[in-house]
C-alpha atoms as a PDB file:
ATOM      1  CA  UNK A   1     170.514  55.069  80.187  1.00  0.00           C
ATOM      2  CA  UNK A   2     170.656  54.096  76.432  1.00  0.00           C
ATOM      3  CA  UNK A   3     169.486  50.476  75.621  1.00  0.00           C
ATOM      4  CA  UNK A   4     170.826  48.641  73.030  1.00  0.00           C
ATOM      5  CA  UNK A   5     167.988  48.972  70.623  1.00  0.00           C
ATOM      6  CA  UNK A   6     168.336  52.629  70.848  1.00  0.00           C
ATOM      7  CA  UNK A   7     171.962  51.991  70.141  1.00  0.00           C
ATOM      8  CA  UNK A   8     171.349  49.587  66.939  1.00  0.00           C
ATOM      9  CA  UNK A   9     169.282  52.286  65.567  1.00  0.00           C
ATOM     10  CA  UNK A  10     171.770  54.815  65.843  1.00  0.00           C
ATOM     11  CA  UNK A  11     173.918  53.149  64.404  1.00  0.00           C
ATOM     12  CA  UNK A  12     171.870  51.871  61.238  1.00  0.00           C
ATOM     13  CA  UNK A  13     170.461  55.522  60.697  1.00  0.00           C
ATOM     14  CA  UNK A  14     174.488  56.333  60.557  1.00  0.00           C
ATOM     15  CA  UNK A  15     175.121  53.892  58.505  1.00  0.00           C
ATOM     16  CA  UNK A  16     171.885  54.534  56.169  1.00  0.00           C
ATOM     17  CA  UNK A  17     173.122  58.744  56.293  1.00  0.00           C
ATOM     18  CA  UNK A  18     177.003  57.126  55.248  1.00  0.00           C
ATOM     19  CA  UNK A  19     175.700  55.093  52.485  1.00  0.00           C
ATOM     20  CA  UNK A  20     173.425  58.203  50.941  1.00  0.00           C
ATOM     21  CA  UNK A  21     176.658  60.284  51.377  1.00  0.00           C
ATOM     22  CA  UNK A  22     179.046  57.893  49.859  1.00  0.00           C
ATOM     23  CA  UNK A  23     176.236  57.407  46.627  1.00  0.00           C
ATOM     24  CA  UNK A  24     176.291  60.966  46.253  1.00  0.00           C
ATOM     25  CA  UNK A  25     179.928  61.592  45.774  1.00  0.00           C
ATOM     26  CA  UNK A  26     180.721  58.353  43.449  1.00  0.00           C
ATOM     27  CA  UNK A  27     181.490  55.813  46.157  1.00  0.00           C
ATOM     28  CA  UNK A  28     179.136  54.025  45.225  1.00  0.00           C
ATOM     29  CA  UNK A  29     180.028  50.480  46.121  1.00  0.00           C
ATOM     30  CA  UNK A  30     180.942  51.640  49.584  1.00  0.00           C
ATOM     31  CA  UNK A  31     177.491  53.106  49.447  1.00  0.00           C
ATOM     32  CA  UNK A  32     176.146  49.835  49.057  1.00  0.00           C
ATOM     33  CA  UNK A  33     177.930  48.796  51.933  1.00  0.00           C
ATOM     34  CA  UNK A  34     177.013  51.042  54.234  1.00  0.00           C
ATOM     35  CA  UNK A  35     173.368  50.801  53.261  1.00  0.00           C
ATOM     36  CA  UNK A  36     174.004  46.712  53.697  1.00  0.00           C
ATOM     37  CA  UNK A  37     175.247  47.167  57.115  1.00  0.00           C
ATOM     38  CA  UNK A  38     172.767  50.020  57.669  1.00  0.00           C
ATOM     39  CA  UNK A  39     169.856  47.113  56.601  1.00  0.00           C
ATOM     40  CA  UNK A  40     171.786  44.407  58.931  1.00  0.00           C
ATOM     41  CA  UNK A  41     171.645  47.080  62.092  1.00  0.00           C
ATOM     42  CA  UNK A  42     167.587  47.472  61.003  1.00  0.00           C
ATOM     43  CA  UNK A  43     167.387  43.926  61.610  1.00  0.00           C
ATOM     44  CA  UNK A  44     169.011  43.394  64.539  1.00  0.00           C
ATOM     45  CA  UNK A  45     167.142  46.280  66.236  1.00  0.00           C
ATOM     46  CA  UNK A  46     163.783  44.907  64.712  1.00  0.00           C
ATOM     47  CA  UNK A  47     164.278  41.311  66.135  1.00  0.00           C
ATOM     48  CA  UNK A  48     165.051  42.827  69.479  1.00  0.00           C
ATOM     49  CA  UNK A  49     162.118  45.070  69.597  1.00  0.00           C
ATOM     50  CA  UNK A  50     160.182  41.498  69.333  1.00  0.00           C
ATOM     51  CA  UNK A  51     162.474  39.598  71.766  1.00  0.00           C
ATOM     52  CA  UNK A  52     163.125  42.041  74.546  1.00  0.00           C
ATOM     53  CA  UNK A  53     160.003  44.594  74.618  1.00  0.00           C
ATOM     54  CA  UNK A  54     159.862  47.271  77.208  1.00  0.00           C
ATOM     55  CA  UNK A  55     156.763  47.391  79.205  1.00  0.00           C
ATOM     56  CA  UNK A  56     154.904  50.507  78.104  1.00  0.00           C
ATOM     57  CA  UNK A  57     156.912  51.505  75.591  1.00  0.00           C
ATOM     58  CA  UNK A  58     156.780  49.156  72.248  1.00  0.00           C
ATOM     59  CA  UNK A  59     154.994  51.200  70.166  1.00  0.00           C
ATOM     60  CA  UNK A  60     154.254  48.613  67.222  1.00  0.00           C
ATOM     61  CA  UNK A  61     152.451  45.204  67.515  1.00  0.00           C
ATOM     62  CA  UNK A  62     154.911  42.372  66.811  1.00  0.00           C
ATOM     63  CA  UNK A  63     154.225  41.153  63.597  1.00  0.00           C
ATOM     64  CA  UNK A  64     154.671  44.859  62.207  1.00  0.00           C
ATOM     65  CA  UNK A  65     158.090  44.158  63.770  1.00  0.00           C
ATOM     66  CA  UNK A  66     158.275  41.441  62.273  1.00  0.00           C
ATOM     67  CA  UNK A  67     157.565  42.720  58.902  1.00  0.00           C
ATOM     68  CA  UNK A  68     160.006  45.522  59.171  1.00  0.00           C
ATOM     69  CA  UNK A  69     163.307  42.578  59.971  1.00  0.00           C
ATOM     70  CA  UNK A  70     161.755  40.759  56.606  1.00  0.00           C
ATOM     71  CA  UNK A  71     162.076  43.892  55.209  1.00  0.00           C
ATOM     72  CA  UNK A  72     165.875  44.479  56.405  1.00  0.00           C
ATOM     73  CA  UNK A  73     166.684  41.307  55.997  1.00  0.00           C
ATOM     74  CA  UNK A  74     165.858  41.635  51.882  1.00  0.00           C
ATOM     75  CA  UNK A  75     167.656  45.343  51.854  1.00  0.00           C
ATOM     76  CA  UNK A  76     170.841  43.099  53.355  1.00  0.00           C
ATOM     77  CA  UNK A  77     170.988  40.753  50.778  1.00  0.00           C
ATOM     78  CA  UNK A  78     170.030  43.294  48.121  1.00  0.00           C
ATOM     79  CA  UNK A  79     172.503  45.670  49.240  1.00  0.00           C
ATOM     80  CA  UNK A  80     175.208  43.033  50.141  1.00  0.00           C
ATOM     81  CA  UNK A  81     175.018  41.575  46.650  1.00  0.00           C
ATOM     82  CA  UNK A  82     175.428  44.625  44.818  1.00  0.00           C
ATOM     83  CA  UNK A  83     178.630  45.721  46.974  1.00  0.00           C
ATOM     84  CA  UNK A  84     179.719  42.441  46.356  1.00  0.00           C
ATOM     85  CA  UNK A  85     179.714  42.408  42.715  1.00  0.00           C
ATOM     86  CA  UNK A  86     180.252  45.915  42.500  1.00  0.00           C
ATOM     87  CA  UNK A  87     177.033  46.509  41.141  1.00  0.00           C
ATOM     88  CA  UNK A  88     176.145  50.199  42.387  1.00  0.00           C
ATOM     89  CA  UNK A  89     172.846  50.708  43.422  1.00  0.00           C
ATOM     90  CA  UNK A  90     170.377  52.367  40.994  1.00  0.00           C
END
């Protein structure tokens, strides 16, 4: 059975691969979308990884958990304000 941390992971890596694709080929302010999203998925999955841990299988301590959503959390707004003002990422 997939959990939904597995599933917010997926689906920020996807986003993360969209975003490098996109950059690559010129899109680049939908590449800065798609890494924002990508960053907001990291978060989510972080937070959860805090709030519901499996017993046996959290491999990090919490506040390197922790650390990882503060670090999504700044690639969100980074991201999001440079699709926003169609700024493309450097």
């Amino acid at each position: 059975m997939v959990t939904t941390r597995e599933v917010f992971a997926a689906i920020a890596g996807l986003c993360f691969l969209g975003g490098a694709v996109a950059a690559r080929f010129d899109r680049s302010v939908a590449g800065s979308w798609l890494f924002a999203a990508g960053s907001a998925f990291a978060t989510l999955w972080s937070l959860l990884s805090i709030g519901l841990p499996d017993p046996g299988t959290r491999a990090l301590s919490a506040e390197a958990y922790l650390a990882m959503a503060g670090m999504a959390v700044t690639g969100t707004i980074y991201y999001g304000y440079r699709a926003a003002s169609s700024d493309p990422p450097t």
